[in-house]
C-alpha atoms as a PDB file:
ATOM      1  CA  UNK A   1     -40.190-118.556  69.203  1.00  0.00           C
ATOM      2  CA  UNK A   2     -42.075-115.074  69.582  1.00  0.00           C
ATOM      3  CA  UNK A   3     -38.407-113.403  70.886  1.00  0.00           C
ATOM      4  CA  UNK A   4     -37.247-114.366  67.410  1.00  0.00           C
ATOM      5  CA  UNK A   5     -39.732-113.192  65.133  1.00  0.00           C
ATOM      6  CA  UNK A   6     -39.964-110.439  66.997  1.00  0.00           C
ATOM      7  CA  UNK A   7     -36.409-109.743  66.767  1.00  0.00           C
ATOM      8  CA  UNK A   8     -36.645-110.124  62.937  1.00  0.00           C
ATOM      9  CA  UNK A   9     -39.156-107.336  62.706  1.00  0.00           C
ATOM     10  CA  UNK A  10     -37.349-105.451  64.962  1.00  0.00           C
ATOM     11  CA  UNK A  11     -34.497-105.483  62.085  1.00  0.00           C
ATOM     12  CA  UNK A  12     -36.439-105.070  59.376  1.00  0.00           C
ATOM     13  CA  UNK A  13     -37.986-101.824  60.916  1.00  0.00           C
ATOM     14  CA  UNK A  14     -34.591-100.728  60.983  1.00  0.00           C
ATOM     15  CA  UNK A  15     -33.621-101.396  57.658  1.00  0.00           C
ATOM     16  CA  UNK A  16     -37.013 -99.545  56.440  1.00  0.00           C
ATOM     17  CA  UNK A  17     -35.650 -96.710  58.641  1.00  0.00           C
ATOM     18  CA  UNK A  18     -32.775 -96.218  57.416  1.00  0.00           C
ATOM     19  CA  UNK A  19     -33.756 -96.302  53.534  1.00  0.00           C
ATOM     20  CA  UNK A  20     -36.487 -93.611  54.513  1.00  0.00           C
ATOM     21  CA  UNK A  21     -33.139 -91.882  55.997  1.00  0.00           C
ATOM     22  CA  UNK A  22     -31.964 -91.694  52.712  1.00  0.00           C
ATOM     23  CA  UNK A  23     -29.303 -93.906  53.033  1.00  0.00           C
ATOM     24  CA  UNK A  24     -30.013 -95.796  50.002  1.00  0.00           C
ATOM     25  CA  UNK A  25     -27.527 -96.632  47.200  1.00  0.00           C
ATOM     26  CA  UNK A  26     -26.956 -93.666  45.844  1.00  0.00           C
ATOM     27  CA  UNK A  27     -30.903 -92.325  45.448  1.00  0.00           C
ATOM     28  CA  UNK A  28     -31.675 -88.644  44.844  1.00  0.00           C
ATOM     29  CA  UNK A  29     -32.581 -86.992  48.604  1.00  0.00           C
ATOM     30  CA  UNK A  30     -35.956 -85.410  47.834  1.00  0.00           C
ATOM     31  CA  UNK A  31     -34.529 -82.830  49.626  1.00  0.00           C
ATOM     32  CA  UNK A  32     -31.828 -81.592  47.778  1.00  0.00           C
ATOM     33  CA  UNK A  33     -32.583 -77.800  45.950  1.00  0.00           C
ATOM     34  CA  UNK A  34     -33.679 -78.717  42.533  1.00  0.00           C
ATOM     35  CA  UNK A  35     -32.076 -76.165  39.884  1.00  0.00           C
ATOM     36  CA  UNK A  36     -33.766 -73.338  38.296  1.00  0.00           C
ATOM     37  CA  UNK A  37     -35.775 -74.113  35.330  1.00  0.00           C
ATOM     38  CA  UNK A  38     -35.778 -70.237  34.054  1.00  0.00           C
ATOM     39  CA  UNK A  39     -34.038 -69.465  30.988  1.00  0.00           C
ATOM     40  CA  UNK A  40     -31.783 -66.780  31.074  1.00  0.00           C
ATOM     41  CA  UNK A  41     -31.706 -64.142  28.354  1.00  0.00           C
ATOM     42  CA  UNK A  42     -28.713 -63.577  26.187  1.00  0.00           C
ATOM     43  CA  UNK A  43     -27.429 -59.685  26.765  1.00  0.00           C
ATOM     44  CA  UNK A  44     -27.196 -58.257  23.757  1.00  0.00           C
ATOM     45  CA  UNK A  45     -24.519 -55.021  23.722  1.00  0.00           C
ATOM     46  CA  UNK A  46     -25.657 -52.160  21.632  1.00  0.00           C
ATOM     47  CA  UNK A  47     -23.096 -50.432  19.815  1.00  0.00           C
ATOM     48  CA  UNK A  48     -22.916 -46.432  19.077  1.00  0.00           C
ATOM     49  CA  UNK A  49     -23.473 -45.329  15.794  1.00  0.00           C
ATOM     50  CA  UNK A  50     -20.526 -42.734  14.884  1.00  0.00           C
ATOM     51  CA  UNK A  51     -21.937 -39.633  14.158  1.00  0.00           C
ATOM     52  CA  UNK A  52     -23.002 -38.075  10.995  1.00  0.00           C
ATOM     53  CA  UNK A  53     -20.121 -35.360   9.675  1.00  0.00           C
ATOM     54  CA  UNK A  54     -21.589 -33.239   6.967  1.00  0.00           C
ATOM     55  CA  UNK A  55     -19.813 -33.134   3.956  1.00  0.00           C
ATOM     56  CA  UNK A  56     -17.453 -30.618   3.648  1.00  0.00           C
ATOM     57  CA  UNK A  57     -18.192 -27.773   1.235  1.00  0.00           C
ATOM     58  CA  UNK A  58     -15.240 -26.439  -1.159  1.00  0.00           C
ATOM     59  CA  UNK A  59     -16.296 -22.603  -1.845  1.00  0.00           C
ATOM     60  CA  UNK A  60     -15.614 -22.132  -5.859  1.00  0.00           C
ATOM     61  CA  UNK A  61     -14.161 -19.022  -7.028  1.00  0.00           C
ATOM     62  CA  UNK A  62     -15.359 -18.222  -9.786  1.00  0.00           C
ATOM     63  CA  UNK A  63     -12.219 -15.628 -11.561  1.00  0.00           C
ATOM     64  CA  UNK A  64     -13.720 -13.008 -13.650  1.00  0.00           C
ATOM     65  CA  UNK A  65     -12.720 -13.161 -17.707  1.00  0.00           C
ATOM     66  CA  UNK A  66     -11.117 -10.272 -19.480  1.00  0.00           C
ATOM     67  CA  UNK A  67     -14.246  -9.025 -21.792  1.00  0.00           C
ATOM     68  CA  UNK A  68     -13.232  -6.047 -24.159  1.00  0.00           C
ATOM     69  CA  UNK A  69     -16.009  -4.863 -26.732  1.00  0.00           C
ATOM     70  CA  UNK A  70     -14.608  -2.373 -29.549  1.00  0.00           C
ATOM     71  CA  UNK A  71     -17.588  -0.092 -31.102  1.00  0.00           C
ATOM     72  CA  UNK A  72     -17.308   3.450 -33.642  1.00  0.00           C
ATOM     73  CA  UNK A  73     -17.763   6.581 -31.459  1.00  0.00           C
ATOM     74  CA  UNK A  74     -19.409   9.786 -32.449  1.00  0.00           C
ATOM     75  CA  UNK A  75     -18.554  13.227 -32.336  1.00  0.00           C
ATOM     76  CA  UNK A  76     -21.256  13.431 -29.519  1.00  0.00           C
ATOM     77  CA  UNK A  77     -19.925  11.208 -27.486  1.00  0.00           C
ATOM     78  CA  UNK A  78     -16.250  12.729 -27.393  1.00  0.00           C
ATOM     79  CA  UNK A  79     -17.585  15.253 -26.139  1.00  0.00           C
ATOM     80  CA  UNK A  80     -15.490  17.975 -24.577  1.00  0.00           C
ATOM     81  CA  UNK A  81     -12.641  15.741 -25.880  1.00  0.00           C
ATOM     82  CA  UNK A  82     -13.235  16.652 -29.470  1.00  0.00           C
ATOM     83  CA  UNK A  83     -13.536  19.880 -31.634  1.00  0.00           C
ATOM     84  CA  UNK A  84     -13.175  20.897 -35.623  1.00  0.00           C
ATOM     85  CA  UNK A  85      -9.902  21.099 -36.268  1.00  0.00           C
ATOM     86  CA  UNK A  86      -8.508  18.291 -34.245  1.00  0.00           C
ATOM     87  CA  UNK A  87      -5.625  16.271 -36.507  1.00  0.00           C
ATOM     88  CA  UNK A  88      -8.307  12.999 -36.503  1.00  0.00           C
ATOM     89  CA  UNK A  89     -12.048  12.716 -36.718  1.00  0.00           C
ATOM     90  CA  UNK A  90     -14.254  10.642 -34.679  1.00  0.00           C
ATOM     91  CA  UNK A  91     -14.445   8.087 -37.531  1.00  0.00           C
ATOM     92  CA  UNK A  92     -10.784   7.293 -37.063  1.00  0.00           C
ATOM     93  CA  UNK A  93     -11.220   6.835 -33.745  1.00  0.00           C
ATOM     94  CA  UNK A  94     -13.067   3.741 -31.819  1.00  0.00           C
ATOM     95  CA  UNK A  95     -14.504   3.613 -27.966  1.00  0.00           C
ATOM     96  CA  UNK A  96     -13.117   0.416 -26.365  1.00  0.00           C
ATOM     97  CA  UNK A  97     -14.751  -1.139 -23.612  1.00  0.00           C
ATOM     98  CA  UNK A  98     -12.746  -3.549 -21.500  1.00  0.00           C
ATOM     99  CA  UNK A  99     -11.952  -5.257 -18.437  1.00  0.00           C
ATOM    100  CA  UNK A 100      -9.786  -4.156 -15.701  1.00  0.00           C
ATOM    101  CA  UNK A 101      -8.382  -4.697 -11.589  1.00  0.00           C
ATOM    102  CA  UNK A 102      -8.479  -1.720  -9.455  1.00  0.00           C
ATOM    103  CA  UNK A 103      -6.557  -1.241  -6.340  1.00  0.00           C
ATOM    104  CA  UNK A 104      -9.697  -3.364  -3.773  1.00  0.00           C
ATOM    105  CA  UNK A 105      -8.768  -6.335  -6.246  1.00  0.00           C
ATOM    106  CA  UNK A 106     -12.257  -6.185  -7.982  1.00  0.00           C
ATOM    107  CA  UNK A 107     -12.652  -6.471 -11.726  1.00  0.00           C
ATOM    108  CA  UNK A 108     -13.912  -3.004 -13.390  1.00  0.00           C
ATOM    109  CA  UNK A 109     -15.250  -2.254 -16.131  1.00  0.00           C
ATOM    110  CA  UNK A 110     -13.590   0.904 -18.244  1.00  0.00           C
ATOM    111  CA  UNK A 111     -13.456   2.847 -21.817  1.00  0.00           C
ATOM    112  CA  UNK A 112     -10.847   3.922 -23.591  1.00  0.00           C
ATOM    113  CA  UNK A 113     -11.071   5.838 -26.937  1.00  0.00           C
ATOM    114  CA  UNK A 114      -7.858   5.223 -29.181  1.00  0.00           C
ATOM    115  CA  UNK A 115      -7.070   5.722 -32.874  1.00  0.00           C
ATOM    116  CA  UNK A 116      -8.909   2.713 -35.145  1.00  0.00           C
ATOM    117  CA  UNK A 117      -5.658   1.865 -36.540  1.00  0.00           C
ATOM    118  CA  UNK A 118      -4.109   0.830 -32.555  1.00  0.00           C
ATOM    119  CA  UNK A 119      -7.535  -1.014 -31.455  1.00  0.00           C
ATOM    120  CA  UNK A 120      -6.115  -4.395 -31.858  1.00  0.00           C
ATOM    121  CA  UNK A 121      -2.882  -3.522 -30.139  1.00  0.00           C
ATOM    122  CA  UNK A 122      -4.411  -1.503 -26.979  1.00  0.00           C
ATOM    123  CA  UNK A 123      -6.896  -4.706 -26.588  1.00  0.00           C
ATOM    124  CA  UNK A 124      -4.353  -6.836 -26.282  1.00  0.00           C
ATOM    125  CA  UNK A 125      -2.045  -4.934 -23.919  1.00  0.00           C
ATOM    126  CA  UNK A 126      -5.075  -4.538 -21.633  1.00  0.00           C
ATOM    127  CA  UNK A 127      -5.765  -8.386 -21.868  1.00  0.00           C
ATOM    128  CA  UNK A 128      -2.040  -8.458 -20.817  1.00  0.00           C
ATOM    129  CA  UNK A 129      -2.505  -6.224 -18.221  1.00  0.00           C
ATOM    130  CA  UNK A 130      -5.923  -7.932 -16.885  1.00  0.00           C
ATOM    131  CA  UNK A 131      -3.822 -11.411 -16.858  1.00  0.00           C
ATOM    132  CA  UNK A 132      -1.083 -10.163 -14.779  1.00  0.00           C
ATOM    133  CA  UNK A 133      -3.515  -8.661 -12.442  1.00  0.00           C
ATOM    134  CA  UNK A 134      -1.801  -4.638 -12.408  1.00  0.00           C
ATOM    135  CA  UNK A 135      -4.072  -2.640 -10.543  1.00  0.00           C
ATOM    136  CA  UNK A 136      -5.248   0.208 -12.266  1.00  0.00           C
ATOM    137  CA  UNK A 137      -7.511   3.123 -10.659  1.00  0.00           C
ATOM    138  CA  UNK A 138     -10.005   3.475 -13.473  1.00  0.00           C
ATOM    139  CA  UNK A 139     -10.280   4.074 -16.960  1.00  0.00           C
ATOM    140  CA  UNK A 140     -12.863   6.982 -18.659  1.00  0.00           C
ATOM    141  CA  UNK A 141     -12.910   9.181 -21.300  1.00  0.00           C
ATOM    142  CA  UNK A 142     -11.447  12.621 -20.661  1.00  0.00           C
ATOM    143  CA  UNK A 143     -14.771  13.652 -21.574  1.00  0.00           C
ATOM    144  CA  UNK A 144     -15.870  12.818 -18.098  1.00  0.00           C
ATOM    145  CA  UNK A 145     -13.589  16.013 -16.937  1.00  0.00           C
ATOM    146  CA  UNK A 146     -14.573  18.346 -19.154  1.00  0.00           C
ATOM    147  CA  UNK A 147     -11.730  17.311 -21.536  1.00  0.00           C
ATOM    148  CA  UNK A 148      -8.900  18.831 -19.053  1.00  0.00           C
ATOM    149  CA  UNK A 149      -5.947  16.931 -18.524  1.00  0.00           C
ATOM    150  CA  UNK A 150      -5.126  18.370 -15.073  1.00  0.00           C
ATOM    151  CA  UNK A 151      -8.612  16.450 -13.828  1.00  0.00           C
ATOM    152  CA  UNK A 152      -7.988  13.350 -15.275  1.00  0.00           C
ATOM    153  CA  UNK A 153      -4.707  13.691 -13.902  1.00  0.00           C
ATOM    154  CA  UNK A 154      -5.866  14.257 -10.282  1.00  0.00           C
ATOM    155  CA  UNK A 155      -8.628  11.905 -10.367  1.00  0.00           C
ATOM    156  CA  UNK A 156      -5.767   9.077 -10.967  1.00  0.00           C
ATOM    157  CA  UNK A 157      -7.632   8.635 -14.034  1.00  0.00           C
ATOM    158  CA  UNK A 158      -6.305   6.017 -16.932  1.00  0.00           C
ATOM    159  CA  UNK A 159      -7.010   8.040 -20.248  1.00  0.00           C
ATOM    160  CA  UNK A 160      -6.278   8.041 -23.985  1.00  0.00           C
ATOM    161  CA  UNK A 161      -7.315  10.399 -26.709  1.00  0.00           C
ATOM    162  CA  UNK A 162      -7.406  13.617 -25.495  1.00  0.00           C
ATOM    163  CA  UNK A 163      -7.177  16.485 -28.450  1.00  0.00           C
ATOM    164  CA  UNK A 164      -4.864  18.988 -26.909  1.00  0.00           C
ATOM    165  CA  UNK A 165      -1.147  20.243 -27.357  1.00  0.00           C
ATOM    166  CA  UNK A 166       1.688  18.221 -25.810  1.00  0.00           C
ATOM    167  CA  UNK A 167       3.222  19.783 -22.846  1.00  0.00           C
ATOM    168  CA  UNK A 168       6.815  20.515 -23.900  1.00  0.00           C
ATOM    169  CA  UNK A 169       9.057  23.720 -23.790  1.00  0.00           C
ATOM    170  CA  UNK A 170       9.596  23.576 -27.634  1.00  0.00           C
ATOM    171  CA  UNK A 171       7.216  24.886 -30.369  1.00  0.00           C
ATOM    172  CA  UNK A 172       3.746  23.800 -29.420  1.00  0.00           C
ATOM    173  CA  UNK A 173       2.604  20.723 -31.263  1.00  0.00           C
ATOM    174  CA  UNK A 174      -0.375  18.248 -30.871  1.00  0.00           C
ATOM    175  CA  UNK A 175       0.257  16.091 -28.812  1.00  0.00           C
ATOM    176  CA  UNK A 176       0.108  11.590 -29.392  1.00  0.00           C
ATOM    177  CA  UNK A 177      -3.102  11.749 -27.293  1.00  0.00           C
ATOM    178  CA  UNK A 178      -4.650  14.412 -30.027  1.00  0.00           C
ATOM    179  CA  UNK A 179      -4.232  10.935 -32.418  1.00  0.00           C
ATOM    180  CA  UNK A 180      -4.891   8.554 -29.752  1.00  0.00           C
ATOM    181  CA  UNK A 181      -2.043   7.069 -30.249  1.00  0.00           C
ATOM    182  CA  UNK A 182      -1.312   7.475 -25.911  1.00  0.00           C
ATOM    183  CA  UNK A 183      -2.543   6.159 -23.026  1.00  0.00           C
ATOM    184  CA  UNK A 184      -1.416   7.689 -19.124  1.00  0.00           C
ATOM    185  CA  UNK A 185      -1.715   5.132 -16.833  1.00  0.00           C
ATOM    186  CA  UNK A 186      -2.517   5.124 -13.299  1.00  0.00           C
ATOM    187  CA  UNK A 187      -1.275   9.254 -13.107  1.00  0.00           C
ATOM    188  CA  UNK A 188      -0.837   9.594  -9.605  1.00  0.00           C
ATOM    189  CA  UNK A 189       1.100   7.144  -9.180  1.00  0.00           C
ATOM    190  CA  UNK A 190       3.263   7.312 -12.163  1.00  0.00           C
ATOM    191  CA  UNK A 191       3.634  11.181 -12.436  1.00  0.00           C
ATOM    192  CA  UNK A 192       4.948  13.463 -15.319  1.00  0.00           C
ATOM    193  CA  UNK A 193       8.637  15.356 -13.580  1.00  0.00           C
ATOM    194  CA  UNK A 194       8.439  18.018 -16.238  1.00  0.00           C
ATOM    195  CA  UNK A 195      11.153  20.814 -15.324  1.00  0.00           C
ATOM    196  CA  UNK A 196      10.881  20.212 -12.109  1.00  0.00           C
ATOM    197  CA  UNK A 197       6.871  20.263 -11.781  1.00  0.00           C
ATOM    198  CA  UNK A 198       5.516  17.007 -10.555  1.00  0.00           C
ATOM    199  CA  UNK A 199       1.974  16.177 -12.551  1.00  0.00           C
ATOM    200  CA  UNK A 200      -0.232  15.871 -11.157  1.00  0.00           C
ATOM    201  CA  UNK A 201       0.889  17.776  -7.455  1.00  0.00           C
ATOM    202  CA  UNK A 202      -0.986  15.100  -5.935  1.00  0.00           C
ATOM    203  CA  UNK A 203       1.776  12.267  -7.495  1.00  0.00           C
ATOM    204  CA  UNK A 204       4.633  14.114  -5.441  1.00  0.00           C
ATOM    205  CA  UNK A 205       5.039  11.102  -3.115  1.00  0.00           C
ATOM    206  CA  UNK A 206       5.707   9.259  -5.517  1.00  0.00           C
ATOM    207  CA  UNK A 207       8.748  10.882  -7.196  1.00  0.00           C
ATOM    208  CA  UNK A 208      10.778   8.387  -5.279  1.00  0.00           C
ATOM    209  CA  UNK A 209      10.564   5.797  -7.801  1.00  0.00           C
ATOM    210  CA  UNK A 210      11.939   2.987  -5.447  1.00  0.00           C
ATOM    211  CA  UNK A 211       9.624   2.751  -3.088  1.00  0.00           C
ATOM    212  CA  UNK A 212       7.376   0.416  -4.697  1.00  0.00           C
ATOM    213  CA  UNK A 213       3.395   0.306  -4.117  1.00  0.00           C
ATOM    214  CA  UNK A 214       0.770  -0.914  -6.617  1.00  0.00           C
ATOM    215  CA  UNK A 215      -0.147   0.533  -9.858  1.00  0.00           C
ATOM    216  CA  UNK A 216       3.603   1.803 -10.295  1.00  0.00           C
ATOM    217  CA  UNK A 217       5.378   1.927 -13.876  1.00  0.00           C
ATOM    218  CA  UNK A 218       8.669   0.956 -12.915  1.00  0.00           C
ATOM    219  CA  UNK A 219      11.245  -0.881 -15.757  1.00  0.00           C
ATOM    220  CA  UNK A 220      10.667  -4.601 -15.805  1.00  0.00           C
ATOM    221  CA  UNK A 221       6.829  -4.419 -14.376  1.00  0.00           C
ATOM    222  CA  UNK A 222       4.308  -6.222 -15.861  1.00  0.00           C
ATOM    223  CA  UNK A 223       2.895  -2.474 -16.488  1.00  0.00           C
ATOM    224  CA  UNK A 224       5.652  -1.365 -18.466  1.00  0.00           C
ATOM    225  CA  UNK A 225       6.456  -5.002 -20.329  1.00  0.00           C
ATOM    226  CA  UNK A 226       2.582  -5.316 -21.290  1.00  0.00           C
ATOM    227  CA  UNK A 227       3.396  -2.311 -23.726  1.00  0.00           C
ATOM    228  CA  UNK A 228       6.566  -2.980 -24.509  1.00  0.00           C
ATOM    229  CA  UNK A 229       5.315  -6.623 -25.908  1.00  0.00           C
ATOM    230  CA  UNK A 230       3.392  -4.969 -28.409  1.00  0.00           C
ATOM    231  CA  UNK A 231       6.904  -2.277 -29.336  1.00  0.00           C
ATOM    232  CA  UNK A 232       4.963   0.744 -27.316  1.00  0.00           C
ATOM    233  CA  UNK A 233       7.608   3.208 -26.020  1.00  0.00           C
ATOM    234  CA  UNK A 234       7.309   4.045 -22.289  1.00  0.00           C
ATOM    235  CA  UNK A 235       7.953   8.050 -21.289  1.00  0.00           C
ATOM    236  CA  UNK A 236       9.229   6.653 -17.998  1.00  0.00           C
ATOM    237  CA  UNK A 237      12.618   6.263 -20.162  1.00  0.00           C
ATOM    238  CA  UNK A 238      12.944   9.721 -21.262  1.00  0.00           C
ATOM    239  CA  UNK A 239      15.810  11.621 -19.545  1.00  0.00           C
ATOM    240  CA  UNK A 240      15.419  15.148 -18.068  1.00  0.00           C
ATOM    241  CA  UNK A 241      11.683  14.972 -17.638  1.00  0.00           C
ATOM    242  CA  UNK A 242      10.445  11.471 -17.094  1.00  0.00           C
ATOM    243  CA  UNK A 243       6.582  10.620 -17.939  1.00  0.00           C
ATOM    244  CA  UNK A 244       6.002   7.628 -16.260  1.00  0.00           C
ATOM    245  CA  UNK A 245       2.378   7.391 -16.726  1.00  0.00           C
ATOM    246  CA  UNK A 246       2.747   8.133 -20.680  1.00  0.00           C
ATOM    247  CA  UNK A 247       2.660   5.270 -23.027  1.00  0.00           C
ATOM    248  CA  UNK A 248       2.617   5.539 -26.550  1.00  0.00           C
ATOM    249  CA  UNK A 249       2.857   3.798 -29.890  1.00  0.00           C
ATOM    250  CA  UNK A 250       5.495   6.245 -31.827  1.00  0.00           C
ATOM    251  CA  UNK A 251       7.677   7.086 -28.383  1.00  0.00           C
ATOM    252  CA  UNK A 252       6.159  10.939 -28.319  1.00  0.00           C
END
């Protein structure tokens, strides 16, 4: 009787054994690595910004207007220019201020002094002329040189009245300037062939009328067609003695 009871416990034992074992149905083993309870952070990508461009800046250029102002002149301001006994008086004649190009490409300011009766017209060949650009060395009263043509000349200076006798081989006469009825433009570079004289000496070079450089009168320029819009007569025409700086309103 005590060999089978103790036999009994001897199997129970065994079974408690093996359940401490872990050899249950299917328990958890207490010894298994549990799993981490820390939360893990989202990562969050930062993106890069694109850089700032600054704006791009346009330059503006800003084109000069023609501006012309037309005002009475006075016997004081002519100057060298003018004497008793000249064919017109300064009350027929009027001082014209006005816009031009020179050779750089910069906008000038010049004066002209014309008859009253050829204002109008002169303004608006030289508006012409200021549209179209034609370079044009500068533009002041002869008075500035002591009322000699042969300086004005050889400064490459654009002039208009002028009282003096023409330069011809016939009978002396006034000449259109004496009325201010003719403007020379650009001299030295449209010279006066007169009997085989080049004027001014310093235009020789440019005797050889087709090689062509700025400020030249040559036919179909916008030099010669601002005049000829308005029915002035270009000396560059005449045969024998060309004047290619001379334009004038009667052809003389």
């Amino acid at each position: 009787m005590r060999r089978g009871v103790a036999l009994a416990l001897s199997v129970g034992a065994a079974a408690t054994l093996l359940a401490g074992c872990g050899g249950g149905d299917g328990g958890t083993d207490a010894r298994a690595t549990p799993k981490s309870s820390v939360a893990t952070t989202p990562t969050t990508v930062v993106g890069t910004a694109p850089p700032t461009v600054a704006p791009t800046t346009v330059p503006v250029t800003v084109v000069p207007e023609f501006a012309v102002s037309v005002t009475p002149v006075t016997a004081a301001e002519l100057g060298s220019s003018w004497r008793e006994g000249c064919p017109v008086g300064p009350d027929q004649l009027r001082r014209i201020t006005l816009s031009h190009w020179d050779f750089e490409g910069g906008a000038r300011s010049g004066v002209l002094v014309v008859h009253a009766d050829v204002a109008d017209v002169v303004t608006t060949i030289f508006r012409r002329l200021f549209d179209q650009r034609v370079a044009i060395r500068r533009i002041e009263p002869v008075d500035r040189y002591s009322g000699s043509d042969d300086a004005s000349m050889a400064a490459d200076n654009t002039s208009a009245f002028n009282c003096r006798r023409a330069v011809t081989s016939g009978p002396a006469q006034w000449s259109a300037h004496a009325f201010g009825r003719a403007i020379d433009v650009n001299p030295v570079e449209n010279p006066y062939v007169f009997g085989g004289e080049v004027l001014p000496p310093q235009a020789t070079p440019y005797v050889d009328r087709t090689n062509l450089r700025p400020g030249m009168a040559v036919p179909g320029s916008p030099l010669v067609e601002a005049f000829a819009a308005s029915g002035w007569q270009w000396g560059g025409r005449w045969t024998g003695s060309p004047d290619y700086q001379h334009f004038s309103a009667d052809g003389n």
